[in-house]
C-alpha atoms as a PDB file:
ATOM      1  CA  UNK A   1      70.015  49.648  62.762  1.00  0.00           C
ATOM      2  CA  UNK A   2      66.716  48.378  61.862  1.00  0.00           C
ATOM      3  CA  UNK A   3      65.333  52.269  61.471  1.00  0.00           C
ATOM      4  CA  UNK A   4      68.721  52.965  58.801  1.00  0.00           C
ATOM      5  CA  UNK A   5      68.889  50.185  56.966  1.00  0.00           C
ATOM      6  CA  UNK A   6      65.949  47.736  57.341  1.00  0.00           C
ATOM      7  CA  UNK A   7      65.968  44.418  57.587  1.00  0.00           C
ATOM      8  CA  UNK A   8      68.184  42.902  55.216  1.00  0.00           C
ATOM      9  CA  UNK A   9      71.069  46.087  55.942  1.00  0.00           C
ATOM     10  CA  UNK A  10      70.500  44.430  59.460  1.00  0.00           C
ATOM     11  CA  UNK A  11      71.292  40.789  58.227  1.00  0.00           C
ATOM     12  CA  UNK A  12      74.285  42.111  56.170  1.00  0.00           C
ATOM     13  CA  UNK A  13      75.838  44.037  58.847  1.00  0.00           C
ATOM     14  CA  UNK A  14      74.818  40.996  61.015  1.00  0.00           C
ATOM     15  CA  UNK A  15      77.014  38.800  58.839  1.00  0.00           C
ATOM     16  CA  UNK A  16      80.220  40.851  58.595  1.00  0.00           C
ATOM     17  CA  UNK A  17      80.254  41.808  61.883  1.00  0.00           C
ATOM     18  CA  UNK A  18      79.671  38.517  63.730  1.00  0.00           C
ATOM     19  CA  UNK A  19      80.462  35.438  61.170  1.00  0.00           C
ATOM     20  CA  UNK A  20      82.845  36.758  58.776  1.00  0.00           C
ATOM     21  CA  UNK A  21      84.709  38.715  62.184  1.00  0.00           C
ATOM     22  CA  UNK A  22      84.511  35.220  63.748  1.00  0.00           C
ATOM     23  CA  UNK A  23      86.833  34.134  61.020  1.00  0.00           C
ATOM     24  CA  UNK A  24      89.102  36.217  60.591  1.00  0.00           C
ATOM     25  CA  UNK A  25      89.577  36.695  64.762  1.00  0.00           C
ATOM     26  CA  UNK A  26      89.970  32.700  64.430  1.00  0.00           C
ATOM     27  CA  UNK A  27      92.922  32.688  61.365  1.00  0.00           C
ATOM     28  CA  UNK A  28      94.955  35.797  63.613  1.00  0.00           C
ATOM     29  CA  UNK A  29      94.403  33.719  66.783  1.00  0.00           C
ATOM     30  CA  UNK A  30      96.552  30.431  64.968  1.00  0.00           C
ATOM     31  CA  UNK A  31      98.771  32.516  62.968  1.00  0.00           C
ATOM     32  CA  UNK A  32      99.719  34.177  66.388  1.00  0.00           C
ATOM     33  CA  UNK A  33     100.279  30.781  67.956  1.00  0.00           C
ATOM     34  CA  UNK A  34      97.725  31.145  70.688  1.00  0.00           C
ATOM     35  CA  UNK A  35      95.543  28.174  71.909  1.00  0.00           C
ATOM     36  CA  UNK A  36      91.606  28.099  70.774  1.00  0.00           C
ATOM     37  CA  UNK A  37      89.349  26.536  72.853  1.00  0.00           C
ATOM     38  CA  UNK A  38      85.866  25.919  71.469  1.00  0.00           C
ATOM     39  CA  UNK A  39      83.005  24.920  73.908  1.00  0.00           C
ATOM     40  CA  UNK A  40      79.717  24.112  72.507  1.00  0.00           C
ATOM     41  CA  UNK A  41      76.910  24.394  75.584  1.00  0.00           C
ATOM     42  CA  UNK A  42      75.207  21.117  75.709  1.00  0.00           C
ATOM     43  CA  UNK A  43      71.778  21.192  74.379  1.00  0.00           C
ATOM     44  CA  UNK A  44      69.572  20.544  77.703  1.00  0.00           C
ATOM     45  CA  UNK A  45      71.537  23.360  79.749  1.00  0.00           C
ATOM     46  CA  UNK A  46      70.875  26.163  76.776  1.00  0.00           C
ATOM     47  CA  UNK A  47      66.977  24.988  76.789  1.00  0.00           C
ATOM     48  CA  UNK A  48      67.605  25.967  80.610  1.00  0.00           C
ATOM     49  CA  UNK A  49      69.278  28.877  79.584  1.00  0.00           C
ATOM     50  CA  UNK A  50      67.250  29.884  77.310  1.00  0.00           C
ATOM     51  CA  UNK A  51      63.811  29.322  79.691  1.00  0.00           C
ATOM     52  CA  UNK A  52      65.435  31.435  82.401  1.00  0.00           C
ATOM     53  CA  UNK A  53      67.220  34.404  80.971  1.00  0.00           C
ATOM     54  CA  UNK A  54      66.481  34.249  77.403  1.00  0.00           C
ATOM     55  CA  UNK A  55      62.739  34.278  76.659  1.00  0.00           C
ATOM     56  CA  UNK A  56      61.986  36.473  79.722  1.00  0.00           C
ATOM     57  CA  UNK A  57      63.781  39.289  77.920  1.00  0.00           C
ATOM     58  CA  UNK A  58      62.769  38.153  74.540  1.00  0.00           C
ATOM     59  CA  UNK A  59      58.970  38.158  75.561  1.00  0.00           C
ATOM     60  CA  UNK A  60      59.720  42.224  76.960  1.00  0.00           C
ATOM     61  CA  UNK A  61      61.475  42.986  74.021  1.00  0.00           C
ATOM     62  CA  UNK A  62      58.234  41.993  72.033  1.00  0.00           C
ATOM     63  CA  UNK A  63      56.072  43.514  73.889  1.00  0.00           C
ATOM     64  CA  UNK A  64      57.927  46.811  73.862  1.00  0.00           C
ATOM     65  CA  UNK A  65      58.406  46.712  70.302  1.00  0.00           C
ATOM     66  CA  UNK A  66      55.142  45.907  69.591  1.00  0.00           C
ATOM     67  CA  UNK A  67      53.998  49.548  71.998  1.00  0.00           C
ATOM     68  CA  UNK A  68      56.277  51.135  69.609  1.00  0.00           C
ATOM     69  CA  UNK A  69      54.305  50.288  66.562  1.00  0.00           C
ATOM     70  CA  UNK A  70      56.254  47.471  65.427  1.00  0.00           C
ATOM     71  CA  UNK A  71      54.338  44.574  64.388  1.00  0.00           C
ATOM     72  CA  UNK A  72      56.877  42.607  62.953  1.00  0.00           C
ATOM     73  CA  UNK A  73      58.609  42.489  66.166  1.00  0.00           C
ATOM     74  CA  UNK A  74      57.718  38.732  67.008  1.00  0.00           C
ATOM     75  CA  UNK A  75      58.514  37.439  63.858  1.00  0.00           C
ATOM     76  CA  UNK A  76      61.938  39.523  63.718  1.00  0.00           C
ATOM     77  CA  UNK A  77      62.635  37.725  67.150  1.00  0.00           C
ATOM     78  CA  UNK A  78      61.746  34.286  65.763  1.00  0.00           C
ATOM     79  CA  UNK A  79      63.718  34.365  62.786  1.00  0.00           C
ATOM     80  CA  UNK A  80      66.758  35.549  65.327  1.00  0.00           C
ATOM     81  CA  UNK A  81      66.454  32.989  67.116  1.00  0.00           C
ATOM     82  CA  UNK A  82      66.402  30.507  64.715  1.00  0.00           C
ATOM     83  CA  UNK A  83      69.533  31.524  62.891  1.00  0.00           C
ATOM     84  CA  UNK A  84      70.852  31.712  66.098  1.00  0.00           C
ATOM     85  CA  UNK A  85      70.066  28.086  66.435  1.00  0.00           C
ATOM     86  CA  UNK A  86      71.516  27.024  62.786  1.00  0.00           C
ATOM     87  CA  UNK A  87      75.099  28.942  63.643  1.00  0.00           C
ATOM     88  CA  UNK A  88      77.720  26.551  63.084  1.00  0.00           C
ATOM     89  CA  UNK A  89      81.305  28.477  63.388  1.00  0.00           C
END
């Protein structure tokens, strides 16, 4: 994505396909009737999470990127991560 459309085309697509799919996938789930449960991962087990399966692959992601000639690649993770962080459905 990022080599097509750059960064912002990445945040667009970002927000149409996850957040504004989110909502509409919510409204056809009650107009159909069906049950939504929403769990939200308690903050201390996605810290654990995160420490064991998310920043390994994070850090190699970096560090690949970074081979590849992409500087930005750390502060393209960080900003990820903290809009991951902000999400509220």
């Amino acid at each position: 994505m990022m080599s097509v459309s750059g960064l912002k085309g990445s945040a667009i697509w970002g927000k149409a396909y996850f957040d504004d799919t989110a909502v509409v996938g919510k409204a056809k789930i009650k107009k159909e009737g069906f049950p939504l449960i929403e769990y939200t991962l308690p903050q201390d087990e996605l810290a654990r999470w995160t420490e064991l399966a998310g920043k390994p692959i994070w850090d190699k992601w970096v560090k690949d990127m970074n081979a590849k000639g992409y500087s930005d690649a750390q502060q393209i993770l960080d900003e990820t991560v903290k809009l991951a962080n902000t999400y509220k459905p």
